[in-house]
Protein backbone atom coordinates (compact mmCIF):
# COMPACT_ATOMS: atom_id res chain seq x y z
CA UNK A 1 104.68 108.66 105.92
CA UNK A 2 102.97 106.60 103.42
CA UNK A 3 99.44 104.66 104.56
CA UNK A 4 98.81 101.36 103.01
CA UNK A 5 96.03 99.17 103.06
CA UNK A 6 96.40 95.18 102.51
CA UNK A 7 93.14 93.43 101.37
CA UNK A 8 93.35 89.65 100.89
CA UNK A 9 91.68 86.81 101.97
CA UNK A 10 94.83 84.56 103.29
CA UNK A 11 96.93 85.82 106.41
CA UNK A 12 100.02 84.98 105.19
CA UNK A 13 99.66 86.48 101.59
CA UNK A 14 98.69 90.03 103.82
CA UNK A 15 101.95 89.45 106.32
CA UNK A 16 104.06 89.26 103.58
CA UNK A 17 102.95 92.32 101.80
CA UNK A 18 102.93 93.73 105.19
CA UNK A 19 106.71 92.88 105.81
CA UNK A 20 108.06 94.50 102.38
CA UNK A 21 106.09 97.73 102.42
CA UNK A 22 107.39 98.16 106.08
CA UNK A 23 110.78 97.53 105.20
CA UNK A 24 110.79 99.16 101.96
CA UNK A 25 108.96 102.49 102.95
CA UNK A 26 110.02 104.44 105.57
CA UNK A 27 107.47 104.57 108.98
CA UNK A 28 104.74 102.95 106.35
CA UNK A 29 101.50 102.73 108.42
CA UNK A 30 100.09 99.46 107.30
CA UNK A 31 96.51 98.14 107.82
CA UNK A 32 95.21 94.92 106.46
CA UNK A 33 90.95 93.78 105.44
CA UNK A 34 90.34 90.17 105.27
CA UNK A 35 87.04 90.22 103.08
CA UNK A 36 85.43 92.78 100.41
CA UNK A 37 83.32 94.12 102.86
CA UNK A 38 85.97 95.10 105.33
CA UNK A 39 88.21 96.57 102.92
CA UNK A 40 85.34 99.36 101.97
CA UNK A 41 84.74 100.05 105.66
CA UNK A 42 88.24 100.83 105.90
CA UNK A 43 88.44 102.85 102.79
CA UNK A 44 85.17 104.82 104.21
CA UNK A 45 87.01 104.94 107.64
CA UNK A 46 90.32 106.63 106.80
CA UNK A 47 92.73 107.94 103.91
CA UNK A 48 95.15 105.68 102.20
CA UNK A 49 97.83 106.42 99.85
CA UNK A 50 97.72 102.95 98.14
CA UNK A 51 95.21 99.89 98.60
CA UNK A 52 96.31 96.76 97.58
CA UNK A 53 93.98 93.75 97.11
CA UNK A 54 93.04 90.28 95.01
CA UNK A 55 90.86 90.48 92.36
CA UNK A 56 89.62 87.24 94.46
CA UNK A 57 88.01 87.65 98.21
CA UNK A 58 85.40 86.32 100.46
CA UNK A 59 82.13 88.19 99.43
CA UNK A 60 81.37 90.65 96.79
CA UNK A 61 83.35 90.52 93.27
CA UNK A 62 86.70 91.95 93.21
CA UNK A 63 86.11 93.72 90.00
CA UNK A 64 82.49 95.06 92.06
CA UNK A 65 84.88 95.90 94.69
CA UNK A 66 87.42 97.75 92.23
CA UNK A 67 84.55 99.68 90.32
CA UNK A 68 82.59 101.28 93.64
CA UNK A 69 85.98 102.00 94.86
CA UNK A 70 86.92 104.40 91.73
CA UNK A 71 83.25 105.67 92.10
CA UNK A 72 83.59 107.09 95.88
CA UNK A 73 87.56 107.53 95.89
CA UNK A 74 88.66 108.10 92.40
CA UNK A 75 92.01 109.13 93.11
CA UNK A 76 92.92 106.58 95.29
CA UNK A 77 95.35 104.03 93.41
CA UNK A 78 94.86 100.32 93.71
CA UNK A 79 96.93 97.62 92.89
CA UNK A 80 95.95 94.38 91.81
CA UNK A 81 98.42 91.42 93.12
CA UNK A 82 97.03 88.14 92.70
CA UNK A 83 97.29 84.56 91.59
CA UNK A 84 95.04 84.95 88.30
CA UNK A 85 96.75 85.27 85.10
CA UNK A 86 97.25 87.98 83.25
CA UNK A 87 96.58 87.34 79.85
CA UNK A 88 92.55 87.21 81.10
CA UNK A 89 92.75 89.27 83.87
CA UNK A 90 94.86 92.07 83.84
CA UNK A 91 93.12 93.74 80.64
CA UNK A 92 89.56 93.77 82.34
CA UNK A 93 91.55 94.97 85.93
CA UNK A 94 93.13 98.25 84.49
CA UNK A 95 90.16 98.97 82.33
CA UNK A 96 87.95 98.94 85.64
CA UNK A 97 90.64 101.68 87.39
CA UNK A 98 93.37 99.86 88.46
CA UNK A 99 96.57 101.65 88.96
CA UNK A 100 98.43 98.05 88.15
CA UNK A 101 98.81 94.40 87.99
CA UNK A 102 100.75 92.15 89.35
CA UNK A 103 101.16 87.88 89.82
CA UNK A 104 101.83 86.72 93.57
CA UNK A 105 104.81 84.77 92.19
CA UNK A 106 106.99 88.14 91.50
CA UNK A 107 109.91 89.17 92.61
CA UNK A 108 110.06 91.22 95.65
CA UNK A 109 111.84 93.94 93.92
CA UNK A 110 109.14 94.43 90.98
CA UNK A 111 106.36 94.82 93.86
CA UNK A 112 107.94 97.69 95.46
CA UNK A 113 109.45 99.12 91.70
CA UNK A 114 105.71 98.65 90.95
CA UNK A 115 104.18 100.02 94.26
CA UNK A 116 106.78 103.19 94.00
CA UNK A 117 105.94 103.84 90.50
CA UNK A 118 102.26 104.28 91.43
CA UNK A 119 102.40 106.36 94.38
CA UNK A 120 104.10 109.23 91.91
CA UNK A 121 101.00 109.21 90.03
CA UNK A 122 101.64 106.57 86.89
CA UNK A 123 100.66 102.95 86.31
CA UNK A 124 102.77 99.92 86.70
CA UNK A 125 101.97 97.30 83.30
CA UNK A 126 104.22 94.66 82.02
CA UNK A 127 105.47 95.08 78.59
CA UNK A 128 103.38 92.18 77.72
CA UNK A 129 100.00 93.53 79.20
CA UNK A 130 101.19 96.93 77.42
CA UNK A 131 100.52 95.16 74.18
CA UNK A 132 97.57 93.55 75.30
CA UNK A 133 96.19 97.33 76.12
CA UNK A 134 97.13 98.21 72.77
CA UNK A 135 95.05 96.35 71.06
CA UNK A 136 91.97 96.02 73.84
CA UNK A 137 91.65 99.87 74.08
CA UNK A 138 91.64 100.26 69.60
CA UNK A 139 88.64 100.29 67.97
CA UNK A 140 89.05 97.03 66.34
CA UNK A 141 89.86 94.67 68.87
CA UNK A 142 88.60 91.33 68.85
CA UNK A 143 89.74 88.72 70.87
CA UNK A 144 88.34 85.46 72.89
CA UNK A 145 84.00 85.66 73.32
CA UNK A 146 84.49 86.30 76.45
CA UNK A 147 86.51 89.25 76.17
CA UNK A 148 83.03 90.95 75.11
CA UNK A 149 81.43 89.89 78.84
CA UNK A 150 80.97 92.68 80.92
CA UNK A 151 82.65 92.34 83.98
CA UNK A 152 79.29 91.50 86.03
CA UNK A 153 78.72 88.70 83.58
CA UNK A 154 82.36 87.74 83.71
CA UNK A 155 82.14 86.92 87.67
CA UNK A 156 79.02 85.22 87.00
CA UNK A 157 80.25 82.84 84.23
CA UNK A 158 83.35 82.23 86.57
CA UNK A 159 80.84 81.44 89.45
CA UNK A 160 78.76 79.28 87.07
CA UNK A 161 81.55 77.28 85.81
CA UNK A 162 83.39 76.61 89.34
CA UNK A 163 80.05 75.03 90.19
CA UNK A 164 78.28 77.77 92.28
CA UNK A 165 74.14 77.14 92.46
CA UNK A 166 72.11 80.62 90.52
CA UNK A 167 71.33 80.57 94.03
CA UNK A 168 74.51 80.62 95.52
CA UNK A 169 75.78 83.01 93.06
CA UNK A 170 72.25 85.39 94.02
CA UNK A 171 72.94 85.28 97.41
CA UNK A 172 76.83 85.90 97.18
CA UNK A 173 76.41 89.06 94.93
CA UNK A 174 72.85 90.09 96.82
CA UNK A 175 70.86 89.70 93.26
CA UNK A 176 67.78 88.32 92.46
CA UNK A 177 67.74 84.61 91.54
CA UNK A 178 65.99 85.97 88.22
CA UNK A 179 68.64 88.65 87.58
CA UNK A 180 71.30 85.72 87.87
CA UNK A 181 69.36 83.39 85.52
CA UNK A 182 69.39 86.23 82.87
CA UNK A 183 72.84 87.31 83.12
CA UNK A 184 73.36 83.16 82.86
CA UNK A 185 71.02 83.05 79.58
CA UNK A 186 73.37 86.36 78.50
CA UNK A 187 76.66 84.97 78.90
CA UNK A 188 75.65 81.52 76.61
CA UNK A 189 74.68 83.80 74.39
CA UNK A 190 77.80 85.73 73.87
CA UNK A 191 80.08 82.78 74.58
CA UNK A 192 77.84 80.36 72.25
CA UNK A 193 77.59 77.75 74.53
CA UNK A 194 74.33 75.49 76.08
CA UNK A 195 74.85 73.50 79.15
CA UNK A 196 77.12 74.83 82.22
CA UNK A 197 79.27 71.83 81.25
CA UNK A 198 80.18 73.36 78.09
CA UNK A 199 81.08 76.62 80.46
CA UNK A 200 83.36 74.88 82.49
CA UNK A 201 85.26 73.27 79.74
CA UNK A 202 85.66 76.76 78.32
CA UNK A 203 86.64 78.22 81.42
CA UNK A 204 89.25 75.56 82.05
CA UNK A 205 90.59 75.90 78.10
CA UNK A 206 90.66 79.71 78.68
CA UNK A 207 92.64 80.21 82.26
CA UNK A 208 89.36 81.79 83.81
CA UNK A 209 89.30 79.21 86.42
C-alpha cells in the first residue's frame, strides 16, 4: 500500500491528483496540504512514499520548501507538477532534490509512468530537460544571468518583479527587511539591471513570471 501526499494550493488541482493515484495504485492512502507550512507538518507527522507538490504555494518558497525537505527526509522522493515552465524551472527543481518534473497540462498517463518510475528508486526527466542537465551540471555551463541566482535570490527577484513590497517579500519569507534589500542589491548585480522595472521586463522576456 503506497502513501501519498498531495501539496498544492488549489482544491481541484489536489482532487485530481487525488483521483489518478487512487485509481492507478492499488489501496493508495492519499493525504493532501493546502500551504507550505502544512505540507512539513505532515511530512513531520507521518511516512510517505511519494510527496507531490508546486514549486508555487501560499507561504514559504517552494524551492525553501524542497531544500529543508531533502535536509530532514532525504530519501523521501518528491515530485514537482506544476504550471511553471520547464526550460527555467525544472533545472533549478532537480538540482535542489527533486525526484522529477512535470507541467500540469500532461497527460494522465505520463504522471503515473512518471510517479511509478520514481517510487522504484530513479528520476522521471524529459528528454528535453535531460539535455538541459547536461549542460547545467558540466563545468562550463553558461546560460541566461539568472541561471547564476541562487535559488533564495531567484524567489526574491520573482517576488520583486510580480510587484511584492521588500516588505512584503520580508514578511512572507520571515527575513529581515535589510536581508531582503541586500539579496535585492545582489540580484541587480548579477542580472545587470537598475530599477525593479527593468526586473520585471526581464522576468516577463525570460518565462520567470
Amino acid at each position: 500500500m503506497k502513501r501519498f501526499l498531495i501539496a498544492d494550493e488549489f482544491p481541484l488541482i489536489r482532487l485530481a491528483l487525488k483521483y489518478i493515484l487512487q485509481n492507478a495504485f492499488m489501496n493508495a492512502v492519499v493525504d493532501e496540504a493546502q500551504d507550505a507550512e502544512a505540507l512539513l507538518q505532515k511530512v513531520r507527522d507521518a511516512k510517505w512514499d511519494l510527496v507531490i507538490t508546486d514549486i508555487s504555494m501560499t507561504g514559504r518558497s517552494g524551492f525553501d520548501v524542497l531544500q529543508q525537505l531533502k535536509q530532514s527526509h532525504p530519501s523521501l522522493p518528491v515530485l514537482i507538477i506544476t504550471a511553471h515552465p520547464e526550460e527555467t524551472f525544472a533545472v533549478r527543481a532537480i538540482k535542489a532534490g527533486a525526484a522529477g518534473y512535470l507541467k500540469k497540462d500532461l497527460a494522465i498517463d505520463e504522471i503515473t509512468t512518471a510517479i511509478a518510475r520514481i517510487l522504484s528508486g530513479k528520476k522521471y526527466i524529459s528528454f528535453s530537460l535531460a539535455e538541459k542537465l547536461v549542460f547545467a551540471l558540466s563545468k562550463d555551463f553558461s546560460n541566461d544571468p539568472h541561471d547564476n541566482l541562487s535559488d533564495r535570490e531567484f524567489e526574491i527577484a520573482r517576488m520583486v518583479a510580480g510587484g511584492m513590497t521588500l516588505k512584503g517579500i520580508a514578511e512572507k519569507l520571515c527575513l529581515g527587511h535589510t536581508t531582503v534589500s541586500t539579496y535585492r542589491t545582489r540580484i541587480m548585480e548579477k542580472l545587470h539591471l537598475s530599477t525593479n522595472t527593468q526586473l520585471t521586463l526581464y522576468a516577463i522576456a525570460h518565462k520567470i513570471i
